[in-house]
C-alpha atoms as a PDB file:
ATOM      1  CA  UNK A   1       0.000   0.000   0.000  1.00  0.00           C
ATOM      2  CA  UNK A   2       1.568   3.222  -0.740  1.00  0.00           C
ATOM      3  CA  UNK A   3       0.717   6.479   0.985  1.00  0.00           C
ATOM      4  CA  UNK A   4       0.428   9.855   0.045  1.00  0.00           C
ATOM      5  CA  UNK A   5       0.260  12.902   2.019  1.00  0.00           C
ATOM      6  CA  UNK A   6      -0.572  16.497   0.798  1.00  0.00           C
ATOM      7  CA  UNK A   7      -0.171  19.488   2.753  1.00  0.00           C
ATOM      8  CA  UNK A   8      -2.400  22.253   1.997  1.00  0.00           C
ATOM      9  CA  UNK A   9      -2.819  25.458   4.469  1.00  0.00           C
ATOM     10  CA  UNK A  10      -5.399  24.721   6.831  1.00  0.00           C
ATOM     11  CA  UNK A  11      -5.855  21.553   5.237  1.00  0.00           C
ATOM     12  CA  UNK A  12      -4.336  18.445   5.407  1.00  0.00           C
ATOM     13  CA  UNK A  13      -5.337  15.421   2.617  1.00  0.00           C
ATOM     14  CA  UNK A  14      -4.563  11.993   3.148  1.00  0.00           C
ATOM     15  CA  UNK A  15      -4.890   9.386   0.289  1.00  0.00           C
ATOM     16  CA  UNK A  16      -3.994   5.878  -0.112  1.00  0.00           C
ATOM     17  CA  UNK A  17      -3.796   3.483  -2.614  1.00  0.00           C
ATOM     18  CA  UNK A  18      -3.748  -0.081  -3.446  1.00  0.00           C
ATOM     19  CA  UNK A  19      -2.416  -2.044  -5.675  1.00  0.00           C
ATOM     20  CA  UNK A  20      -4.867  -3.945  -7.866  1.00  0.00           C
ATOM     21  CA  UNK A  21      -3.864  -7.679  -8.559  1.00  0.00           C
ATOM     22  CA  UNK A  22      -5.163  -9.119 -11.343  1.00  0.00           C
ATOM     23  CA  UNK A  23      -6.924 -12.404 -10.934  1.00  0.00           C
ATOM     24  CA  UNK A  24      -7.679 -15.338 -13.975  1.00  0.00           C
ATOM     25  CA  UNK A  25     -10.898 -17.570 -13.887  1.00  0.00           C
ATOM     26  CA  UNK A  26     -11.115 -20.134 -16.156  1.00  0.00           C
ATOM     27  CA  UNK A  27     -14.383 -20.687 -17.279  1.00  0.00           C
ATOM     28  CA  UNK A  28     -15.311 -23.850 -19.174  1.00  0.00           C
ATOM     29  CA  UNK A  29     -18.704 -23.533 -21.115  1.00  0.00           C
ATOM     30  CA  UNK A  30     -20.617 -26.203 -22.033  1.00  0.00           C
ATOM     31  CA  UNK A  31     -23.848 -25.766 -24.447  1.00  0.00           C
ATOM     32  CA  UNK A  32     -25.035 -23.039 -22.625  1.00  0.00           C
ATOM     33  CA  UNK A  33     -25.159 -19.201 -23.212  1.00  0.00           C
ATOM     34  CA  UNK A  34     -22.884 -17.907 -21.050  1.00  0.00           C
ATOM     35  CA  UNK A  35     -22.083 -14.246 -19.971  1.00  0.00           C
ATOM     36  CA  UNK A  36     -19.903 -12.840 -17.805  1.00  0.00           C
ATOM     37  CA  UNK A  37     -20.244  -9.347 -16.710  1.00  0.00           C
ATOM     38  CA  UNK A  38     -17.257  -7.576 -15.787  1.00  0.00           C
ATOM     39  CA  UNK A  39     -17.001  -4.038 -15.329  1.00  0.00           C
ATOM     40  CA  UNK A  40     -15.999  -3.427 -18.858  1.00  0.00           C
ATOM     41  CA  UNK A  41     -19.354  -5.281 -20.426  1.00  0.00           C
ATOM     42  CA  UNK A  42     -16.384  -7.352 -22.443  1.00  0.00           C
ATOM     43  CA  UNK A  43     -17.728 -10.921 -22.419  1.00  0.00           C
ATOM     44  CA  UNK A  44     -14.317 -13.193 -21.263  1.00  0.00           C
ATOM     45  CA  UNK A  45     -14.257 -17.297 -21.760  1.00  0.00           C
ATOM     46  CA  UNK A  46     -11.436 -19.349 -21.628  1.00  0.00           C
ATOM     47  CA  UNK A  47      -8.624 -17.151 -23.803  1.00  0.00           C
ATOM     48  CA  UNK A  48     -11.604 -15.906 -25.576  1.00  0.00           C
ATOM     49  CA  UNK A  49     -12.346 -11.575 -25.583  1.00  0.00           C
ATOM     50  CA  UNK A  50     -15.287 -10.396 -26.998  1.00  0.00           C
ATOM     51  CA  UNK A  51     -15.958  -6.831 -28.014  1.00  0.00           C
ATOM     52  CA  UNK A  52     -19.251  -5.392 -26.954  1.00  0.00           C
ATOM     53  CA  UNK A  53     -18.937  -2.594 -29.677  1.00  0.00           C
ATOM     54  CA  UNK A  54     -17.443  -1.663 -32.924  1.00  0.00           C
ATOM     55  CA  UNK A  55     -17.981   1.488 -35.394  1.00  0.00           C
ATOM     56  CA  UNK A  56     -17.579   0.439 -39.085  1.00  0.00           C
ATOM     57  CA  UNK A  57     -17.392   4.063 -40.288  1.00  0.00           C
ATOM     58  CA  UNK A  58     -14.301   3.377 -42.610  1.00  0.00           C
ATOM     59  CA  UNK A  59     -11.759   5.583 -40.172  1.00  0.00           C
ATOM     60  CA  UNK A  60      -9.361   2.558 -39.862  1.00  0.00           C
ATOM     61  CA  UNK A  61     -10.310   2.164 -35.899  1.00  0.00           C
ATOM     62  CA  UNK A  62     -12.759  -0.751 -34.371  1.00  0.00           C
ATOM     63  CA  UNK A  63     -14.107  -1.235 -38.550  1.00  0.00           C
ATOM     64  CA  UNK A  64     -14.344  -4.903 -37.399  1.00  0.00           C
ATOM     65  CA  UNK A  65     -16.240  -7.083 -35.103  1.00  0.00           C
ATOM     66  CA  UNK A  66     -13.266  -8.093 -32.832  1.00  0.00           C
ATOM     67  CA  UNK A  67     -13.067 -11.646 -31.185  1.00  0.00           C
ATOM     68  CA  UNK A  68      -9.504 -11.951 -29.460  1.00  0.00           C
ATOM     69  CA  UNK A  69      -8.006 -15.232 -30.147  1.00  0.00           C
ATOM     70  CA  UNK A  70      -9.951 -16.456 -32.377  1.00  0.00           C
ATOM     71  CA  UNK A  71      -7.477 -18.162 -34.748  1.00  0.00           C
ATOM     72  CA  UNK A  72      -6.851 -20.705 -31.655  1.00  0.00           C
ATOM     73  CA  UNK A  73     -10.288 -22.097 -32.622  1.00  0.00           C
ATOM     74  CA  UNK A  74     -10.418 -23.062 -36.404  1.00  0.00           C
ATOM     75  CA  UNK A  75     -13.453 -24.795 -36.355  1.00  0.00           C
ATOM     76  CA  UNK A  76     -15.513 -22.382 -35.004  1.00  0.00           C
ATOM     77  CA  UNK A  77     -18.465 -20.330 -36.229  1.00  0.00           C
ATOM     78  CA  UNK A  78     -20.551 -17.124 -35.728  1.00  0.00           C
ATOM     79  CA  UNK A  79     -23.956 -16.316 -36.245  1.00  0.00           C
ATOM     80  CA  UNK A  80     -24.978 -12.515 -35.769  1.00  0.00           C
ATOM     81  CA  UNK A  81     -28.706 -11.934 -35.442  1.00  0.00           C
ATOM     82  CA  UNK A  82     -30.622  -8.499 -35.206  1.00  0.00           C
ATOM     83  CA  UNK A  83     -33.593  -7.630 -32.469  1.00  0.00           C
ATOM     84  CA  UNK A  84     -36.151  -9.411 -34.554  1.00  0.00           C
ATOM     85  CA  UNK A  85     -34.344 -12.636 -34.547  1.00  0.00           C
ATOM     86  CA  UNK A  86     -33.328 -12.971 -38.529  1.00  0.00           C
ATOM     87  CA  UNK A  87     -29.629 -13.949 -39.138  1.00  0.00           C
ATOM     88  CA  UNK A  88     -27.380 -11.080 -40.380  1.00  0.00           C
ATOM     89  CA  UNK A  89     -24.266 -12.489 -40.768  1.00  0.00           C
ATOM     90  CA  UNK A  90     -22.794 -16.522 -40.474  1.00  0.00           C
ATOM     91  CA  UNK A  91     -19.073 -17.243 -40.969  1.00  0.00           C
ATOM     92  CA  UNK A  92     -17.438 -20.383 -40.580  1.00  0.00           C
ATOM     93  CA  UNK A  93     -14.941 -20.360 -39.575  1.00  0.00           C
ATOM     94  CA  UNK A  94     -15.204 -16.601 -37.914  1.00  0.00           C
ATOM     95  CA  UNK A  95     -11.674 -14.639 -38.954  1.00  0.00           C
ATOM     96  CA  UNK A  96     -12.561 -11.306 -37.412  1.00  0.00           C
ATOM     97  CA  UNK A  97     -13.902 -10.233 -41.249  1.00  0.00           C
ATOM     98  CA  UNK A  98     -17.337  -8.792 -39.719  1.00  0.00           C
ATOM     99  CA  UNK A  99     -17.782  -5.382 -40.913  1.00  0.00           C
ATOM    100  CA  UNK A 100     -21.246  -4.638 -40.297  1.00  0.00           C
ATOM    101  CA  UNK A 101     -22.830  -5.575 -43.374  1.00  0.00           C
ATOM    102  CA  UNK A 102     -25.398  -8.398 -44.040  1.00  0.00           C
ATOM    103  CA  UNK A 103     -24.016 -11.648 -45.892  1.00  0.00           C
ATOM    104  CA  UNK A 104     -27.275 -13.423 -45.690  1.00  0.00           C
ATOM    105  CA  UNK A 105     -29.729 -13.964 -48.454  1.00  0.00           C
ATOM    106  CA  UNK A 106     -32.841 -12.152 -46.882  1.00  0.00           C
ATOM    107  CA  UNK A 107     -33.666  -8.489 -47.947  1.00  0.00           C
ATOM    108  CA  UNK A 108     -30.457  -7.241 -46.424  1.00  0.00           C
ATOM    109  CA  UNK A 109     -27.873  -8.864 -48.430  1.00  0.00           C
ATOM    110  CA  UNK A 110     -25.042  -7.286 -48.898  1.00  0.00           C
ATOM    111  CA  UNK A 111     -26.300  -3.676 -47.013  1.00  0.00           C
ATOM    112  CA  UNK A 112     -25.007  -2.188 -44.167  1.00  0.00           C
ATOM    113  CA  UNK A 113     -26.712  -3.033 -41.013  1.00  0.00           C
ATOM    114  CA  UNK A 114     -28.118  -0.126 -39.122  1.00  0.00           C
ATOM    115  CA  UNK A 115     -26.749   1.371 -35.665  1.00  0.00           C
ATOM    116  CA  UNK A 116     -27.948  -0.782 -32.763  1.00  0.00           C
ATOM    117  CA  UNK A 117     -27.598  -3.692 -30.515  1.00  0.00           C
ATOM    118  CA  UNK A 118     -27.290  -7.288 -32.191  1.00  0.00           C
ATOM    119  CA  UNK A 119     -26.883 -10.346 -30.658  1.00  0.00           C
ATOM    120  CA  UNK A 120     -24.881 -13.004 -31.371  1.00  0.00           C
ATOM    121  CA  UNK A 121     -23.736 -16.953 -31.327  1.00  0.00           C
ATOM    122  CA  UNK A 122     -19.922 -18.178 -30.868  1.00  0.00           C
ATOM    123  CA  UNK A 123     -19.552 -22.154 -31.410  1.00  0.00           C
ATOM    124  CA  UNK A 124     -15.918 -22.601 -30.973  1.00  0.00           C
ATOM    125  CA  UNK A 125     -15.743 -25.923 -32.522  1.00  0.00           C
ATOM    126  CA  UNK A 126     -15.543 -27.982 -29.887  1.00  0.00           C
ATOM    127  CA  UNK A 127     -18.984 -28.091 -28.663  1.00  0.00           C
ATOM    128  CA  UNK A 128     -18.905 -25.041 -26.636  1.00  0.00           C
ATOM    129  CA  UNK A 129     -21.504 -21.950 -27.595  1.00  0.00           C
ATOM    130  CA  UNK A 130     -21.530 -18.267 -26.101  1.00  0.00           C
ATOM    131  CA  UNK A 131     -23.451 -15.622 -26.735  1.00  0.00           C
ATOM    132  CA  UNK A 132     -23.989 -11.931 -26.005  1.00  0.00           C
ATOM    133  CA  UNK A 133     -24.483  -9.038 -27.550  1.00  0.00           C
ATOM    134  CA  UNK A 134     -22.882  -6.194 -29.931  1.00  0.00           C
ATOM    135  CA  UNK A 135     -23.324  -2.585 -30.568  1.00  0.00           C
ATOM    136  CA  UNK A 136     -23.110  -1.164 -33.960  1.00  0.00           C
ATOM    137  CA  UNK A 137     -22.158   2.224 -33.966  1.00  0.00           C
ATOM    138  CA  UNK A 138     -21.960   3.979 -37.378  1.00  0.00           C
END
């Protein structure tokens, strides 16, 4: 713990930190939706990060649907789906391509998807499935 003491006339201020340690959990998930909120709404599995947000506006910063480590899974999948439930986007395997436009053959194909929350569905191959959500942010 370090201490700090500032001296100010008439007034004396007294802080103190602590260190924050940072702690691992491994979670295993097994055919089951699983989220995990930490402060920073990112959902965490295994060696797994998923971003809760991305802008595809074309200025070279989040353009893409970020999964970290994905390329330890290669037989994995994602399915993106918007509020009323249709499929937006599928890719399998999932290479961190997703740039916020439709790949599905509905009305959307090929079109950007609009600003707002989608959900989505991670298999990573071997049997495990997460899911959370994702906000678009043009």
């Amino acid at each position: 713990m370090i201490r700090f003491i500032f001296l100010v006339p008439l007034i004396a201020l007294a802080f103190s930190f602590t260190e924050k340690k940072e702690t691992r959990t491994k979670f295993t998930v097994q055919n089951i939706p699983f989220v995990n909120h930490e402060s920073d709404d990112t959902l965490k599995i295994n060696d797994l990060v998923f971003a809760d947000f991305f802008s595809p506006n074309g200025d070279g910063y989040n353009d893409h649907f970020m999964i970290l480590n994905v390329l330890n899974y290669p037989s994995n999948y994602l399915k993106v789906f918007n509020r009323w439930g249709e499929t937006v986007y599928y890719a399998s395997p999932y290479l961190n391509l997703w740039d916020g436009r439709s790949n599905q053959a509905n009305s959307m194909l090929g079109e950007e998807c609009s600003s707002g929350v989608y959900y989505f569905e991670f298999n990573d191959g071997y049997g495990n499935i997460a899911s959370g959500k994702i906000t678009l942010k043009r």
